[in-house]
N, C-alpha and C. Protein backbone atom coordinates (compact mmCIF):
# COMPACT_ATOMS: atom_id res chain seq x y z
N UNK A 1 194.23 -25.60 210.64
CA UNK A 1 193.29 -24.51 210.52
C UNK A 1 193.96 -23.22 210.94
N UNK A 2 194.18 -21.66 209.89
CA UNK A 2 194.29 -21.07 210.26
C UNK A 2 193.18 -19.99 210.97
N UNK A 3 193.44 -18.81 212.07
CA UNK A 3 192.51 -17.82 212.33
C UNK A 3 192.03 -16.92 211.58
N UNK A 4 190.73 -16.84 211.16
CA UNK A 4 190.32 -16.06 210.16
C UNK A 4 190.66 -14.72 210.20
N UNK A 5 191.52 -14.23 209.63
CA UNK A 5 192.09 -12.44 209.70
C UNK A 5 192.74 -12.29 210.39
N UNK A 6 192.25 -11.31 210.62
CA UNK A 6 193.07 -10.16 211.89
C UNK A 6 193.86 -11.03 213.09
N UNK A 7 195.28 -9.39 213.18
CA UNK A 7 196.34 -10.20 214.50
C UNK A 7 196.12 -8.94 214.88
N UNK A 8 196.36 -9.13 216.52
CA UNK A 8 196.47 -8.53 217.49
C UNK A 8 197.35 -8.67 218.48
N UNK A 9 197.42 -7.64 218.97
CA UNK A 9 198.61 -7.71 220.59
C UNK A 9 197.95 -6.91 221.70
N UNK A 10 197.08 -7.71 222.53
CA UNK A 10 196.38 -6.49 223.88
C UNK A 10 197.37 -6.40 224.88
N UNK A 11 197.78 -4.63 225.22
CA UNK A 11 198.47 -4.89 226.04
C UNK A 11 198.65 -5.07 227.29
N UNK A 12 199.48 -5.49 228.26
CA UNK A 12 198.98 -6.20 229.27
C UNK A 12 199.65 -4.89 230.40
N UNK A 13 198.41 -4.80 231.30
CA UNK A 13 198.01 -4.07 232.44
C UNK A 13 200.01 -4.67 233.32
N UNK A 14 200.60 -3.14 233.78
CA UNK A 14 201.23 -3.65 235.54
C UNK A 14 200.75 -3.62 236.59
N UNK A 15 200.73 -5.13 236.91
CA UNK A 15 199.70 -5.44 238.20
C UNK A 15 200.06 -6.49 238.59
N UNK A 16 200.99 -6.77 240.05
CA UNK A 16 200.78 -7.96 240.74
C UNK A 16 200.14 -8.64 241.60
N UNK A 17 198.76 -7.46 241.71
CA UNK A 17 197.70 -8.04 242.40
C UNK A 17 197.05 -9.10 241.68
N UNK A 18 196.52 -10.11 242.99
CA UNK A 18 195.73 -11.16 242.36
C UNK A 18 194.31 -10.61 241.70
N UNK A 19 194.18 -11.28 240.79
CA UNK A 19 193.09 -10.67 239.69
C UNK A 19 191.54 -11.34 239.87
N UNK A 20 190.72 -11.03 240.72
CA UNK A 20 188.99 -11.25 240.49
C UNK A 20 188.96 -11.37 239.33
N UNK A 21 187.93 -12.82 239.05
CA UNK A 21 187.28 -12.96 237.58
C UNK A 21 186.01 -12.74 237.79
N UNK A 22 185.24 -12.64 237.11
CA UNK A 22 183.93 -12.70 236.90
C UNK A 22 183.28 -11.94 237.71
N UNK A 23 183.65 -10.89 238.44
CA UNK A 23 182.99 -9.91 239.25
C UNK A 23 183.95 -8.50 238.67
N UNK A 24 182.73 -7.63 239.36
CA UNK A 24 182.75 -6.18 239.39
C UNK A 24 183.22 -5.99 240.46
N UNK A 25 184.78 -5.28 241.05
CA UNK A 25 184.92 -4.88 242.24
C UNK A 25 186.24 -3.43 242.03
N UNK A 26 186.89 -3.56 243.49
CA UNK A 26 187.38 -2.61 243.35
C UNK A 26 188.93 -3.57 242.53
N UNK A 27 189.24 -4.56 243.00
CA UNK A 27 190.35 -5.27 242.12
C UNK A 27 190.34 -5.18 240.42
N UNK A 28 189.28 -5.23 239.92
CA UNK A 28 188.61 -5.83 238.55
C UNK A 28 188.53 -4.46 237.76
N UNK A 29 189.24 -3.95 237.43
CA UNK A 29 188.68 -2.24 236.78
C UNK A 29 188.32 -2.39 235.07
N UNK A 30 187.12 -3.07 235.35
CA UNK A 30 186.50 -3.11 234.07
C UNK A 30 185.91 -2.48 233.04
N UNK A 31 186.39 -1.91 231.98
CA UNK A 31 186.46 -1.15 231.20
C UNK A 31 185.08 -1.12 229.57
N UNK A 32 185.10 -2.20 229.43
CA UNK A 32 184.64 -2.90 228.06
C UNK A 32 183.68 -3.77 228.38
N UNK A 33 182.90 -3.81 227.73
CA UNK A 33 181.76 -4.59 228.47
C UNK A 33 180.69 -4.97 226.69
N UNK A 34 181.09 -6.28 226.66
CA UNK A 34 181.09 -7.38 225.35
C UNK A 34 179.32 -7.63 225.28
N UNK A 35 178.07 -6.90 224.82
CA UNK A 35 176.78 -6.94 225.15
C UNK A 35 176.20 -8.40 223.42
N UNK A 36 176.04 -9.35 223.92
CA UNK A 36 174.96 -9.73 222.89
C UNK A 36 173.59 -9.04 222.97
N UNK A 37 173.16 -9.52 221.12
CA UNK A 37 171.88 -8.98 221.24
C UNK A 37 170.91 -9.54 220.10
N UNK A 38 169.93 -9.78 219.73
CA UNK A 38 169.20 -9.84 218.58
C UNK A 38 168.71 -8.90 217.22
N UNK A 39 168.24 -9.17 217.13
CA UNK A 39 168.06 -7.92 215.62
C UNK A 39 166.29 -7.46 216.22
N UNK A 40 166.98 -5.90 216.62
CA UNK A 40 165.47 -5.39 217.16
C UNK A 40 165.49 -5.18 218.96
N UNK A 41 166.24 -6.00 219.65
CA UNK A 41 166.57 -6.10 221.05
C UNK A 41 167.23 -5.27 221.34
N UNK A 42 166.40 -3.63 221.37
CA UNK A 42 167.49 -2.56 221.90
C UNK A 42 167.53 -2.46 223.13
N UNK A 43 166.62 -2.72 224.08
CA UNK A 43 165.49 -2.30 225.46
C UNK A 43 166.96 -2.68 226.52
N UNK A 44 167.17 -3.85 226.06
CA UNK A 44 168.27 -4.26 227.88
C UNK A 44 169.22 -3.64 227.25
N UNK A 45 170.07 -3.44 226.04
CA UNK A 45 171.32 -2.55 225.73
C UNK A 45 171.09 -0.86 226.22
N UNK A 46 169.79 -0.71 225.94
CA UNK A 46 169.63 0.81 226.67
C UNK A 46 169.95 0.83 227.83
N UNK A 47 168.76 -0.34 228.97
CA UNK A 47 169.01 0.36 230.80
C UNK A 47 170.44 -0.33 230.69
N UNK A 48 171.47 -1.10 230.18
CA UNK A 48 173.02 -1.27 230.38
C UNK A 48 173.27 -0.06 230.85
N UNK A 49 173.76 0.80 229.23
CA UNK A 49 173.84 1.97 229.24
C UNK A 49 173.23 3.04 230.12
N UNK A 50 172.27 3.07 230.46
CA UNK A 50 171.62 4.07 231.37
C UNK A 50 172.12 3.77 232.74
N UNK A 51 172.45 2.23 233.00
CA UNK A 51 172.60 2.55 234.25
C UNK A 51 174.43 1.76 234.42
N UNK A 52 175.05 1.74 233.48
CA UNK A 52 176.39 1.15 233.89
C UNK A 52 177.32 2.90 233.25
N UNK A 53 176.52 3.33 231.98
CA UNK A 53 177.48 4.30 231.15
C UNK A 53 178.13 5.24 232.06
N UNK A 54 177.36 5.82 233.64
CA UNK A 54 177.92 6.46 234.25
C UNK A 54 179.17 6.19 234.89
N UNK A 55 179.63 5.02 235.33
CA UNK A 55 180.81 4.16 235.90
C UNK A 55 182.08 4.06 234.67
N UNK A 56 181.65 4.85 233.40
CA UNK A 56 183.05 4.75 232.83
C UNK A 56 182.72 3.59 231.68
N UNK A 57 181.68 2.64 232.42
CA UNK A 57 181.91 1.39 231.19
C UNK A 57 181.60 1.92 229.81
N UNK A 58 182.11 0.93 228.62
CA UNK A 58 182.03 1.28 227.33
C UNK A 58 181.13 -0.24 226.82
N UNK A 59 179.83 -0.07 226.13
CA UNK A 59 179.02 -1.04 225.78
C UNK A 59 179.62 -1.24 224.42
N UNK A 60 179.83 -2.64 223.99
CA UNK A 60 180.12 -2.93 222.59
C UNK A 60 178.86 -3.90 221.81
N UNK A 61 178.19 -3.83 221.21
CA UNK A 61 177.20 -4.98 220.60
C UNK A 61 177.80 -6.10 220.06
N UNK A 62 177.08 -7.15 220.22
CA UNK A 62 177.53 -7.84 219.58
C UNK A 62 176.54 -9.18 218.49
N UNK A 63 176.19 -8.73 217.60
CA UNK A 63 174.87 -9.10 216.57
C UNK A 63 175.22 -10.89 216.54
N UNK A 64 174.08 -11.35 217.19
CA UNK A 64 173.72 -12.77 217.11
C UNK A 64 172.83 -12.90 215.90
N UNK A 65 172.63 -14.12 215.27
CA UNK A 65 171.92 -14.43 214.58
C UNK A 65 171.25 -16.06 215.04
N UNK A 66 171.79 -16.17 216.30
CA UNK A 66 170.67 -17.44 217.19
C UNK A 66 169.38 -16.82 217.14
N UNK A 67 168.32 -17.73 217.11
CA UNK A 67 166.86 -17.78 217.01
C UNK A 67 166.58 -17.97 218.47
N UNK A 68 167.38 -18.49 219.10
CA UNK A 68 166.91 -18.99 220.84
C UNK A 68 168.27 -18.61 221.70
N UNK A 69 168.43 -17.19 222.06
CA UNK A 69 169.65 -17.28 222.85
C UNK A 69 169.74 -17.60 223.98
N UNK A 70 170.34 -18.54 224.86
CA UNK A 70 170.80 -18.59 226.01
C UNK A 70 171.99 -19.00 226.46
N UNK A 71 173.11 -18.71 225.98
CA UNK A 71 174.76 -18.57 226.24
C UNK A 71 175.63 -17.79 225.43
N UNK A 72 175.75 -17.08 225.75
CA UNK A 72 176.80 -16.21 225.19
C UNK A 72 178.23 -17.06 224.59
N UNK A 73 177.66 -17.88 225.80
CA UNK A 73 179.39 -19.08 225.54
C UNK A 73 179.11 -20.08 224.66
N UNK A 74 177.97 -19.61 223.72
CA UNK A 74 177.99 -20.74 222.25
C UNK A 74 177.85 -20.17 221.30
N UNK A 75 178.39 -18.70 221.43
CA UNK A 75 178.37 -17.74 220.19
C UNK A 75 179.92 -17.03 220.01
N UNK A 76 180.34 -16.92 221.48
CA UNK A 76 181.79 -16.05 221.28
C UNK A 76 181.97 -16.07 222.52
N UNK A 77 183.57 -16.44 222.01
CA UNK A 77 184.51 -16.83 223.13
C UNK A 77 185.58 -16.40 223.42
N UNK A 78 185.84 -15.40 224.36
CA UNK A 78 187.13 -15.38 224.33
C UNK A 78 188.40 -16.46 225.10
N UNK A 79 189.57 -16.28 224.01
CA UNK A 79 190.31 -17.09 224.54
C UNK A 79 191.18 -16.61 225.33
N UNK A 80 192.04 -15.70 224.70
CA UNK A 80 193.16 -14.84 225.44
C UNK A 80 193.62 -13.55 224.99
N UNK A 81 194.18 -12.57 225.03
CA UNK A 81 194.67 -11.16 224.90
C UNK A 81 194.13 -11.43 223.48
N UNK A 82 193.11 -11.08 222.63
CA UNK A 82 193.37 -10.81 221.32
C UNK A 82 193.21 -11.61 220.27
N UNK A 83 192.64 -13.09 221.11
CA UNK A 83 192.00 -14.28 220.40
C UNK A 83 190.78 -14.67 220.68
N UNK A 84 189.22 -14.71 219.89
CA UNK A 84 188.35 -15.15 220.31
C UNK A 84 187.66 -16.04 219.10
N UNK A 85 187.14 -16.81 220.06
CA UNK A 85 186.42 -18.30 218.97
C UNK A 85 184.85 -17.65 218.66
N UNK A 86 184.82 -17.85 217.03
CA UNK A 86 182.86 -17.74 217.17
C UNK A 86 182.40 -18.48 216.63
N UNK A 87 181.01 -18.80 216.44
CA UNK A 87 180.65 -20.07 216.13
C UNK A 87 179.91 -19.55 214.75
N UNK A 88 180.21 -19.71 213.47
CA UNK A 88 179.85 -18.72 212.45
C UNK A 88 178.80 -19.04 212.06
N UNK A 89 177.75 -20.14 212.83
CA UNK A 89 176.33 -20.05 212.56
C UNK A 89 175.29 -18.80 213.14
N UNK A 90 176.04 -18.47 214.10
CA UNK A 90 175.23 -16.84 215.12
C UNK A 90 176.24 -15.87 214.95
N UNK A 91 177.53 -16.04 214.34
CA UNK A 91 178.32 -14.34 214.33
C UNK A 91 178.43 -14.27 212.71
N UNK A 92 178.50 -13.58 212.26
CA UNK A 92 179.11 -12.67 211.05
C UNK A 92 180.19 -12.00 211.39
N UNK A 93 181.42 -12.27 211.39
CA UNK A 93 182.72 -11.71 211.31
C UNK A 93 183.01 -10.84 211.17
N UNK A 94 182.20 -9.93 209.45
CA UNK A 94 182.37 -8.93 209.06
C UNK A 94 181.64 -7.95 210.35
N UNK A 95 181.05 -8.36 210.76
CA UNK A 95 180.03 -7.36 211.57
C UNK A 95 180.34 -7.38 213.05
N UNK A 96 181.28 -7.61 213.32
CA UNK A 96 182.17 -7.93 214.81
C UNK A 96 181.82 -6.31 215.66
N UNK A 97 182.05 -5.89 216.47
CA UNK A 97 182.09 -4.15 216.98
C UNK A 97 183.45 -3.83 216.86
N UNK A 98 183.88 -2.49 216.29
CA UNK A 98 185.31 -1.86 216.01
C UNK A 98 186.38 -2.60 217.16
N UNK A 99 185.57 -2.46 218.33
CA UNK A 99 187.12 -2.98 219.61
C UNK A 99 187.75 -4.32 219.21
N UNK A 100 186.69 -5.17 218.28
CA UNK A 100 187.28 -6.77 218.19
C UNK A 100 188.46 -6.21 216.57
N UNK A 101 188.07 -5.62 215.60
CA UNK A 101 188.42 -5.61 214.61
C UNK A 101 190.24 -6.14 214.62
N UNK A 102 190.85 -6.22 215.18
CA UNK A 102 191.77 -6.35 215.15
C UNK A 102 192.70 -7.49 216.07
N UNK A 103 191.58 -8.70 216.53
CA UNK A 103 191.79 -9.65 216.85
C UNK A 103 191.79 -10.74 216.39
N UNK A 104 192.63 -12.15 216.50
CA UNK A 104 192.43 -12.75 216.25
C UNK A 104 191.08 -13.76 216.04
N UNK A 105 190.15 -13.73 214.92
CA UNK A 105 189.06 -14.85 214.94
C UNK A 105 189.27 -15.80 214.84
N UNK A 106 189.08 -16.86 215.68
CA UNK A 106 188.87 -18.35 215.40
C UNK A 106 187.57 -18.61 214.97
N UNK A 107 187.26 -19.49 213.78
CA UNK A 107 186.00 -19.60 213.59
C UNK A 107 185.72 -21.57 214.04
N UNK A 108 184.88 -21.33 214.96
CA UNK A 108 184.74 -23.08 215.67
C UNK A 108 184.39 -23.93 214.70
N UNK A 109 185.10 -24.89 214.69
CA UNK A 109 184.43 -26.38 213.87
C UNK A 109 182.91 -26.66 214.23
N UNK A 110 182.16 -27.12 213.23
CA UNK A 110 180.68 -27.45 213.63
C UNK A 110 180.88 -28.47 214.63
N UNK A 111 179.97 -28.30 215.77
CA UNK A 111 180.07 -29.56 217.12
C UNK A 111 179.75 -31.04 216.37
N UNK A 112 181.14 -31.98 217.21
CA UNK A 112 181.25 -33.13 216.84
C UNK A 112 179.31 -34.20 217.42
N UNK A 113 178.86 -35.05 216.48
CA UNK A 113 177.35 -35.75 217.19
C UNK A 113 177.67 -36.22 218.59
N UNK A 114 176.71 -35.63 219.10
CA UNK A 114 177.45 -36.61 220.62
C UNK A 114 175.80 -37.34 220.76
N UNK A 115 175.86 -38.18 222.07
CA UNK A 115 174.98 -39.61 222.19
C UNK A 115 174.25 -39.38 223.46
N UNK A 116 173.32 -40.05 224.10
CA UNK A 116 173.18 -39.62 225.47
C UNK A 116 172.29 -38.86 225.93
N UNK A 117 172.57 -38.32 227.17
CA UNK A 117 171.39 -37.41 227.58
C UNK A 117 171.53 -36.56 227.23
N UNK A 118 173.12 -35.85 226.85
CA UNK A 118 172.94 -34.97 226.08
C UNK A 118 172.15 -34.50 224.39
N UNK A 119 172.33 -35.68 223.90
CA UNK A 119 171.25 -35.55 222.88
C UNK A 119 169.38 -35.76 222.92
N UNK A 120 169.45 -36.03 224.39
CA UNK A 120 168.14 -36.29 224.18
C UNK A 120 167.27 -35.64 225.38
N UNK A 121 168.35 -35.12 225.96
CA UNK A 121 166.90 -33.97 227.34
C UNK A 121 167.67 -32.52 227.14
N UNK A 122 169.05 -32.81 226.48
CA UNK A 122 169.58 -30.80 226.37
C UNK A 122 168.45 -29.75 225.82
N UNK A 123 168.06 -28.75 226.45
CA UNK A 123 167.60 -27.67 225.83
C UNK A 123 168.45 -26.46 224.88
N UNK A 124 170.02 -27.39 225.21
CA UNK A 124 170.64 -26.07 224.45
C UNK A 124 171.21 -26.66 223.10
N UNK A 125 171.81 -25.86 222.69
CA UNK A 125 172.20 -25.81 221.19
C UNK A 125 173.45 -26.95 221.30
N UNK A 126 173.64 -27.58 220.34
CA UNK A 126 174.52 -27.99 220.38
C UNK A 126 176.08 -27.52 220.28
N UNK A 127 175.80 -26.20 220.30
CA UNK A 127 177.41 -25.28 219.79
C UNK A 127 177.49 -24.97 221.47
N UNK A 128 177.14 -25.79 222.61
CA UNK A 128 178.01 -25.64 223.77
C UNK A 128 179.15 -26.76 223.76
N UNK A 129 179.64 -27.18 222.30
CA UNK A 129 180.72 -27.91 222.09
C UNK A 129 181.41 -26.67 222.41
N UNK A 130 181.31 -25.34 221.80
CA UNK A 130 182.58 -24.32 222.50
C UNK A 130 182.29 -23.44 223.61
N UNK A 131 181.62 -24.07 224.35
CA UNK A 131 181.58 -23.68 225.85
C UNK A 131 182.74 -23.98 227.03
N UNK A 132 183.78 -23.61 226.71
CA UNK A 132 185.14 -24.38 226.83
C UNK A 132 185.62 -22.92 228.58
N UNK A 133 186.84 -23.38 228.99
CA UNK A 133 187.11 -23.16 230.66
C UNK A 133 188.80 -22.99 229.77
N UNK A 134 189.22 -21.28 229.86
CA UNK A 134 190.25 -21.23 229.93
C UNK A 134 191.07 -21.37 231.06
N UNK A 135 192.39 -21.89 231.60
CA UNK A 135 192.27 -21.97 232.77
C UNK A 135 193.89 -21.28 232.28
N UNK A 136 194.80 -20.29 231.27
CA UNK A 136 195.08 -19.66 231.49
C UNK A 136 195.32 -19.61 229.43
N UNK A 137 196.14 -18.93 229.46
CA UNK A 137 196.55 -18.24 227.69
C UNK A 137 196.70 -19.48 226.75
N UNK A 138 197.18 -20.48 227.58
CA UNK A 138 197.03 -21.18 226.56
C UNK A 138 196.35 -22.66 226.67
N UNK A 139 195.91 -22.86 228.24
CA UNK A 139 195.44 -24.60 228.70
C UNK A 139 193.69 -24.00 228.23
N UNK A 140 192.96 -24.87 227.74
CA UNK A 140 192.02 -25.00 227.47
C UNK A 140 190.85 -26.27 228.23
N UNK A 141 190.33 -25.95 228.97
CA UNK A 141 189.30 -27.54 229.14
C UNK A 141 187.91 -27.55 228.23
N UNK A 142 188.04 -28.89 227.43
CA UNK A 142 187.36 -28.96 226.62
C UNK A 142 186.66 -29.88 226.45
N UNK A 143 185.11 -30.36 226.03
CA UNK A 143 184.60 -31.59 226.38
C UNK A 143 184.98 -33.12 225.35
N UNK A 144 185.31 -34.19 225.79
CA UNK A 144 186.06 -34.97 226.03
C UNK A 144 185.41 -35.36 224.47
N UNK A 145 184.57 -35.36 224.24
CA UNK A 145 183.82 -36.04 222.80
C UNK A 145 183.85 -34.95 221.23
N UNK A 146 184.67 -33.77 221.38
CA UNK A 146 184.52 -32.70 220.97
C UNK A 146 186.11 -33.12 220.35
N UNK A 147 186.14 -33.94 219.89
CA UNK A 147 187.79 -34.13 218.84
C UNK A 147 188.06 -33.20 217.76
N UNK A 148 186.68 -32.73 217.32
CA UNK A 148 187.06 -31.51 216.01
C UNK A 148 187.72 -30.79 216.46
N UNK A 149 187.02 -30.11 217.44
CA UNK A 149 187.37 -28.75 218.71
C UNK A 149 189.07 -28.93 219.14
N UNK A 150 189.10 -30.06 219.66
CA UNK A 150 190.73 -30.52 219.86
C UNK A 150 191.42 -30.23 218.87
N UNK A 151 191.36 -31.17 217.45
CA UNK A 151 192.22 -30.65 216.72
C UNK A 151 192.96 -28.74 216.23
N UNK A 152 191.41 -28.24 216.45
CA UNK A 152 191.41 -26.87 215.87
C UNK A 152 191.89 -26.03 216.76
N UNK A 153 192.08 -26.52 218.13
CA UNK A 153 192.71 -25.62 219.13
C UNK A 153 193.88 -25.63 219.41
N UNK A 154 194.47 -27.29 218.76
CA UNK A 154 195.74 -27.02 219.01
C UNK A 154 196.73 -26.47 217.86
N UNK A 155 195.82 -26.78 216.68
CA UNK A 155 196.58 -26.25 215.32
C UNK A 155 196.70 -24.31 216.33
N UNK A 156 195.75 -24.10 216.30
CA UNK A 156 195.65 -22.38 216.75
C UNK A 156 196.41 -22.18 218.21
N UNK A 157 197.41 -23.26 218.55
CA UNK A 157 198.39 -22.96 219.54
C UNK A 157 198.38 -23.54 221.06
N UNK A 158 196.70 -23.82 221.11
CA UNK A 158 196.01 -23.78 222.77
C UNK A 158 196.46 -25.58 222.81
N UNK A 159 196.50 -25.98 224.40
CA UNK A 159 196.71 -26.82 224.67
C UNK A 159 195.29 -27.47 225.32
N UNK A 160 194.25 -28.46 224.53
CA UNK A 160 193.06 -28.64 225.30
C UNK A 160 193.16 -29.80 226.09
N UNK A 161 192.45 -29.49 227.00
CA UNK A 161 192.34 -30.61 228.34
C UNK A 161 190.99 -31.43 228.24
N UNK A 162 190.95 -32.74 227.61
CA UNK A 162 189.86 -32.97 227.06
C UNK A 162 189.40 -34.13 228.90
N UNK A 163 187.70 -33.52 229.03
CA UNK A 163 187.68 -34.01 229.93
C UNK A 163 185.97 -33.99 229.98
N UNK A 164 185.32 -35.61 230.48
CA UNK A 164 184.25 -35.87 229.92
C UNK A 164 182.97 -34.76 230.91
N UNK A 165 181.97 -34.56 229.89
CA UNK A 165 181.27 -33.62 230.81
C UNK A 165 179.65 -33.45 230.13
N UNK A 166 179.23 -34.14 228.95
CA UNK A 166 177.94 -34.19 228.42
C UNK A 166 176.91 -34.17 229.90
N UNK A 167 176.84 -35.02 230.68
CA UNK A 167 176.14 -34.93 231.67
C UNK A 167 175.55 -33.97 232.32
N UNK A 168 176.33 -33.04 232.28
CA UNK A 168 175.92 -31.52 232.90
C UNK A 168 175.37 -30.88 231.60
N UNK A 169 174.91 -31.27 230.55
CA UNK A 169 174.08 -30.86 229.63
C UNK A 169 172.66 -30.42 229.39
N UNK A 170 172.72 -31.27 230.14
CA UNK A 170 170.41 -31.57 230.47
C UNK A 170 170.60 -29.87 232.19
N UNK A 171 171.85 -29.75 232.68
CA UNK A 171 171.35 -28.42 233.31
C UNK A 171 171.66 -27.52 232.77
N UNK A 172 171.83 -27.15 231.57
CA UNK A 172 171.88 -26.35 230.78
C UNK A 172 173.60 -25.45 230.58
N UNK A 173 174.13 -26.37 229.56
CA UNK A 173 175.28 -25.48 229.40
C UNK A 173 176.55 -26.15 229.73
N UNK A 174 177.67 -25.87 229.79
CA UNK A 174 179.31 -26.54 229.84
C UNK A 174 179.94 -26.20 230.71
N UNK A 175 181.45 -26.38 230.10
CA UNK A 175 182.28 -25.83 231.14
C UNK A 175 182.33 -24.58 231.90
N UNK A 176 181.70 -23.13 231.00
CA UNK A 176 182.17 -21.90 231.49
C UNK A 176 180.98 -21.80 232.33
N UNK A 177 179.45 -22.49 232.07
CA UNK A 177 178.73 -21.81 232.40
C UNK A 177 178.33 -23.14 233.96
N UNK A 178 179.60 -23.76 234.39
CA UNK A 178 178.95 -24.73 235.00
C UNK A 178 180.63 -24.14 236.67
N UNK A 179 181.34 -23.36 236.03
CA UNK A 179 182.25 -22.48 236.96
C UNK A 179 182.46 -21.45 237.51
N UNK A 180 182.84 -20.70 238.37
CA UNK A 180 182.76 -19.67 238.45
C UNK A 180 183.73 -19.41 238.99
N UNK A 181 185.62 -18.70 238.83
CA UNK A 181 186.66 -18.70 239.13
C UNK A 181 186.28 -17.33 239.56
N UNK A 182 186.92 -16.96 241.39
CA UNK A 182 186.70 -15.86 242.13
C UNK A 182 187.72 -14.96 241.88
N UNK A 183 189.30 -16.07 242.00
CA UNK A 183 190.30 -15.72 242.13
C UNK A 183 191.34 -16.10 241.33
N UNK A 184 192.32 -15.44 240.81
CA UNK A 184 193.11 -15.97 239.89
C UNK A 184 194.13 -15.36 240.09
N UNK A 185 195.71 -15.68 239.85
CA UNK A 185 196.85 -15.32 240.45
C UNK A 185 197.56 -15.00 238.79
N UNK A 186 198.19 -13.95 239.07
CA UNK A 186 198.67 -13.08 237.91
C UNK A 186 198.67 -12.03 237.44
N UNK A 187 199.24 -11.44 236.59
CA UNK A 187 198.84 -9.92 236.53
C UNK A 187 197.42 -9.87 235.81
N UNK A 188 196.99 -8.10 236.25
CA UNK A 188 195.67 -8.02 235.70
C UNK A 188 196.17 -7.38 234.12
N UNK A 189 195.70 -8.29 233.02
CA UNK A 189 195.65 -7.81 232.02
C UNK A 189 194.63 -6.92 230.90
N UNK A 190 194.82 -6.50 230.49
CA UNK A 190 194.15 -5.49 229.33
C UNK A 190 193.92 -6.26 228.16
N UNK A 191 192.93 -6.96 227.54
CA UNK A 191 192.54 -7.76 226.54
C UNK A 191 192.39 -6.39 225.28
N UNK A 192 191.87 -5.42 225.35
CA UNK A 192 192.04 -4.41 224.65
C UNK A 192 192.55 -3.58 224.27
């Protein structure tokens, strides 16, 4: 499988400070700020803007076509500097925001059937098959029953770490949304 379109090169920040993930601080100088939304759902993209636009951030939309959203991490994913996975049942490609235009798209394999409690108490979609845990540019953790996903990540370069995890399904959500990495050692890079 190749990536649908566009190549990119983000370039990467000099910084040998250790790099905060997933927080706002003084380490983290976050720039870009990736907003899903629905068709008609202007209200939370406004107070963003009203109350982040002063700090410098830049809001980008990003048009879902889920009927029931609750993960960002089963619509678009980023992988690394300039590569992100979408799941082309909720993104339209063509309709990405200008900052992505020039990145690599992966478009995700439809999620492999899985069995279990996950099929039978999950409230979520089944596209948290790409709810996946980068754990750097190119190691991937990925859920263990998700062999499409495997194949397609490694044709596209990534090395996945297939490792079983349906169980944590019924609390809603996967790998990204079941972690929360404080700290990470490396330079701070510029995805944009």
């Amino acid at each position: 499988m190749q990536p649908a379109s566009r190549t990119a090169a983000a370039p990467a920040l000099t910084s040998s400070a250790v790099c905060p993930v997933n927080s706002w601080n003084e380490w983290d100088p976050l720039e870009e700020v990736i907003v899903g939304r629905l068709d008609g759902s202007q209200a939370g993209i406004r107070w963003l803007r009203r109350h982040l636009g002063d700090r410098g951030l830049r809001l980008h939309e990003l048009e879902s076509r889920c009927s029931r959203p609750m993960h960002i991490d089963t619509t678009f994913v980023p992988l690394a500097p300039g590569k992100v996975l979408v799941n082309p049942d909720f993104i339209d490609v063509d309709r990405l925001p200008p900052i992505l235009k020039r990145w690599d798209v992966l478009i995700a394999p439809r999620p492999d059937p899985v069995d279990g409690l996950m099929a039978k108490f999950s409230m979520c979609s089944p596209w948290t098959s790409i709810n996946v845990l980068m754990l750097d540019h190119r190691r991937v953790v990925v859920e263990a029953s998700q062999l499409t996903l495997h194949r397609a990540l490694k044709d596209w370069g990534f090395e996945p770490l297939p490792l079983p995890f349906l169980a944590y399904g019924p609390f809603g959500g996967a790998f990204h949304c079941a972690t929360l990495d404080t700290r990470r050692r490396g330079a701070l890079e510029d995805y944009f």
